[in-house]
Protein backbone atom coordinates (compact mmCIF):
# COMPACT_ATOMS: atom_id res chain seq x y z
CA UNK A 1 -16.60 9.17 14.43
CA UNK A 2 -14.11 10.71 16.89
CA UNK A 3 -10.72 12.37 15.35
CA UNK A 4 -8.69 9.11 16.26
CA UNK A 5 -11.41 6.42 14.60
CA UNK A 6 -11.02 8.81 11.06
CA UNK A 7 -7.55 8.32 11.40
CA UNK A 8 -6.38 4.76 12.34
CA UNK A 9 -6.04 1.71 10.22
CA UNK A 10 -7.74 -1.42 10.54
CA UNK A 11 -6.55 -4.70 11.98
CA UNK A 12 -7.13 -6.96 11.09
CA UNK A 13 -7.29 -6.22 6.75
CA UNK A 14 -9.12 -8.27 4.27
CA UNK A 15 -5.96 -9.38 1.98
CA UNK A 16 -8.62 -9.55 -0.96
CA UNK A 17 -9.23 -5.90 -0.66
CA UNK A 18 -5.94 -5.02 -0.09
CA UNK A 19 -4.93 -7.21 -3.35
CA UNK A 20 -7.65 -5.62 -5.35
CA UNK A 21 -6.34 -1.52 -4.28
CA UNK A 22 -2.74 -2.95 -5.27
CA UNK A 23 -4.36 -4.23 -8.74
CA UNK A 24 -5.19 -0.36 -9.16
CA UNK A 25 -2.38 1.09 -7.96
CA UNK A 26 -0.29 -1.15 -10.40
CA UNK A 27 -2.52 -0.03 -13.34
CA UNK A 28 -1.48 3.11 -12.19
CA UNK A 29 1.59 3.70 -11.75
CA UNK A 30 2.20 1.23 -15.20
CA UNK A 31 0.19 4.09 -16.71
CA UNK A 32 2.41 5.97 -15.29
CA UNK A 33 5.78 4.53 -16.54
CA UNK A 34 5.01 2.97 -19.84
CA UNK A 35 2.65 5.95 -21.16
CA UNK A 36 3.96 8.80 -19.46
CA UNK A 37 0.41 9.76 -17.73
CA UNK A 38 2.15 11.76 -15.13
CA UNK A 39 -0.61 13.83 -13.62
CA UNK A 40 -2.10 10.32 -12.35
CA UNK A 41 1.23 10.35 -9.72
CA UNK A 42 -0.86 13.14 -7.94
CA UNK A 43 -4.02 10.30 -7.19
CA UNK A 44 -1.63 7.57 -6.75
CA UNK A 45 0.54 10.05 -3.70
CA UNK A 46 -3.28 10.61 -2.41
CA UNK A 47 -4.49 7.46 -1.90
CA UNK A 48 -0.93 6.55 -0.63
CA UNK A 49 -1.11 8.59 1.88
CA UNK A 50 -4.69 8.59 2.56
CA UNK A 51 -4.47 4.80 2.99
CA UNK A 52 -1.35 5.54 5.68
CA UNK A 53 -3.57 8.15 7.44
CA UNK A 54 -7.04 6.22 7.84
CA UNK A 55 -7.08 3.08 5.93
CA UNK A 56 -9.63 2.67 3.31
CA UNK A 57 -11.85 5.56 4.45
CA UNK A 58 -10.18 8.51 2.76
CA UNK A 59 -9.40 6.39 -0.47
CA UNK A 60 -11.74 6.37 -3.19
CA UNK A 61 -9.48 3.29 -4.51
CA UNK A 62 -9.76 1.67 -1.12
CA UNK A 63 -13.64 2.28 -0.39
CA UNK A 64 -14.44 0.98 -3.99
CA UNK A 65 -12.12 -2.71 -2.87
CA UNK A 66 -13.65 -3.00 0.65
CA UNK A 67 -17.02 -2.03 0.01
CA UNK A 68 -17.83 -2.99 -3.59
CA UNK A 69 -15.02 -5.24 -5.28
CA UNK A 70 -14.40 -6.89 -1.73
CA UNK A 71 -17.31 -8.06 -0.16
CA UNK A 72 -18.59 -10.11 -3.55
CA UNK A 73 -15.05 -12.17 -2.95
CA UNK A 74 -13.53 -14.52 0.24
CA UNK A 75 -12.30 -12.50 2.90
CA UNK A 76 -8.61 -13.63 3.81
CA UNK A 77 -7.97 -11.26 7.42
CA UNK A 78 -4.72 -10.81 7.68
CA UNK A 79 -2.45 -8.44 10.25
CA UNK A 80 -3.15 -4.65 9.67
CA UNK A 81 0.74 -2.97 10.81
CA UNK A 82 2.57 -4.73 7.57
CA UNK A 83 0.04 -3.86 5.21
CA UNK A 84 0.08 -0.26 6.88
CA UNK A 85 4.06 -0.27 6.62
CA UNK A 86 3.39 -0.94 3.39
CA UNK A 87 1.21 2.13 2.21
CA UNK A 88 4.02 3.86 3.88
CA UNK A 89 6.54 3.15 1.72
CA UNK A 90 4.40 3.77 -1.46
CA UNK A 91 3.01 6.71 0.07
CA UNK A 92 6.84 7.93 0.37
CA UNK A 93 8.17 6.35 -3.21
CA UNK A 94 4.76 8.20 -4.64
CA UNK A 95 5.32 11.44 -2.84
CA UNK A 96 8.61 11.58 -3.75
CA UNK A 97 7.86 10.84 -7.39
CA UNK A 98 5.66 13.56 -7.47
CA UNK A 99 8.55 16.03 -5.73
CA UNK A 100 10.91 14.63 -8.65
CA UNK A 101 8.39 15.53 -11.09
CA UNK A 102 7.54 18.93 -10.41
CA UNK A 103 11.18 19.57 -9.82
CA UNK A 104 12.01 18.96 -13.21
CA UNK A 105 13.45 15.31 -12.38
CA UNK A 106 11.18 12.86 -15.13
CA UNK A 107 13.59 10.39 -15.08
CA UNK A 108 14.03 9.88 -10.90
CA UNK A 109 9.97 10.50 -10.79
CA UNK A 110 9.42 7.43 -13.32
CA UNK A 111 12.29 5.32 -11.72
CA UNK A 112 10.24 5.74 -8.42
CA UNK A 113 6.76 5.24 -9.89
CA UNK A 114 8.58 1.87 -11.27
CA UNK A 115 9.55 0.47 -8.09
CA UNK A 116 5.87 0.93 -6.94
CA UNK A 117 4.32 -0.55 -10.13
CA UNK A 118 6.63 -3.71 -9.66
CA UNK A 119 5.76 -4.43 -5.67
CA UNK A 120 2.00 -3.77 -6.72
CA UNK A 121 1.97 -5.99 -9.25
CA UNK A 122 3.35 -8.54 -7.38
CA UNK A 123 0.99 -8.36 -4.41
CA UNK A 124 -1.88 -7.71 -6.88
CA UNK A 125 -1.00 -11.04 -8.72
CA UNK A 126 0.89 -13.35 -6.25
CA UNK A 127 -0.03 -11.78 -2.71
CA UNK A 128 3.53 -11.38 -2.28
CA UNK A 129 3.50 -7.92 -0.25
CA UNK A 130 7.09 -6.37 -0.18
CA UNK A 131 6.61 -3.88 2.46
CA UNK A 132 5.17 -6.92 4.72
CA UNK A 133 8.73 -8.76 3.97
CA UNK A 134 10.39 -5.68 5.11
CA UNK A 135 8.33 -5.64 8.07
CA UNK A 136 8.80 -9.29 9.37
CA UNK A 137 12.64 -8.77 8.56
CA UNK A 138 12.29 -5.30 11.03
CA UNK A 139 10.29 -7.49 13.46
CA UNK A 140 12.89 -10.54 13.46
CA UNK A 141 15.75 -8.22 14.02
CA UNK A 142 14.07 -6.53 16.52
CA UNK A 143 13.88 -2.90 15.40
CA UNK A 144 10.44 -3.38 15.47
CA UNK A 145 8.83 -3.90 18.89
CA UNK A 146 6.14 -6.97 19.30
CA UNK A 147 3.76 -4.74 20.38
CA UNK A 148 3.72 -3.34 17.15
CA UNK A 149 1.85 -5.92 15.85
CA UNK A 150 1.18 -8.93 18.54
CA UNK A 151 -0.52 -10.91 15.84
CA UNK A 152 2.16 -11.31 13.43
CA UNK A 153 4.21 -13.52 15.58
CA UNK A 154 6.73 -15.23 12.76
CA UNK A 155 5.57 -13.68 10.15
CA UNK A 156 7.81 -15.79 7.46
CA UNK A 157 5.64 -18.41 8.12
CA UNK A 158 2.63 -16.92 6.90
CA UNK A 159 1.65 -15.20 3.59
CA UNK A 160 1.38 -10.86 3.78
C-alpha cells in the first residue's frame, strides 16, 4: 500500500459501520463523563484521529465495525467527506479534552468529552450524524466547494 492509500478515507462508507464505531465511542466517552475513566480520553483522541488520518485502517475500533461487527449486518454506503468532517471534529473535541486534562482543566476536559458522547449517541442510535449536518450547512452556504464531495449533492435530503 503506497503512503497516500494508508492515509486516505474511504468513499463511499458503510453507515452501519460507521454507526457501530459511534456506538463505541459513545460508551466511551459516557465512561468517560459519568465514571470519571479519564485515561480512556487517550484511546478515544487515537482512534479520532486515526479515523481522520486513514479511515478504519489505523483504528482498532474501526477495523473491529468494518471487518467483524459490519459485514454480518446491511451495508447502507453513504458519502465518505461528512463522515470524515465528522471524525474531525471529535478528533479535535477529544484532543482537546485530553490537553484540558493533563493541564489540570477536569471540568473543560469532561464538558468536551460530553459534547462527543451526546453526537455519538445520537448517530449510534438514530443515524443522526452532527458533523454531516454541519457539513451540508458548509456545503449549502458554499464554504465548502462541490468538489469536496460531488456525491452529496443536497445533502438535507438524505440521511448522514
Amino acid at each position: 500500500m503506497s503512503f497516500r492509500g494508508a492515509f486516505s478515507f474511504p468513499n463511499p462508507v458503510n453507515e452501519t459501520a460507521a454507526r457501530i464505531v459511534a456506538a463505541g465511542a459513545a460508551v466511551m466517552a459516557w465512561s468517560i463523563v459519568m465514571f470519571d475513566v479519564r485515561w480512556l480520553v487517550v484511546p478515544l483522541a487515537y482512534g479520532f484521529v486515526a479515523r481522520v488520518l486513514a479511515g478504519p485502517r489505523m483504528s482498532p475500533l474501526g477495523l473491529f465495525a468494518t471487518r467483524v461487527a459490519a459485514p454480518r449486518l446491511p451495508a447502507r454506503p453513504v458519502p465518505g467527506p461528512p463522515k470524515r468532517f465528522a471524525q474531525g471534529i471529535g478528533a479535535t473535541l477529544s484532543v482537546s479534552a485530553l490537553v484540558a486534562l493533563a493541564a489540570g482543566h477536569p471540568g473543560a476536559g469532561t464538558l468536551l468529552v460530553a459534547a462527543i458522547a451526546v453526537a455519538a449517541t445520537l448517530e449510534a442510535a438514530f443515524a443522526l450524524c452532527l458533523g454531516c449536518r454541519i457539513f451540508a450547512l458548509l456545503m449549502r452556504a458554499r464554504l465548502l466547494p462541490e468538489r469536496v464531495c460531488e456525491a452529496c449533492g443536497d445533502l438535507g435530503l438524505q440521511r448522514t
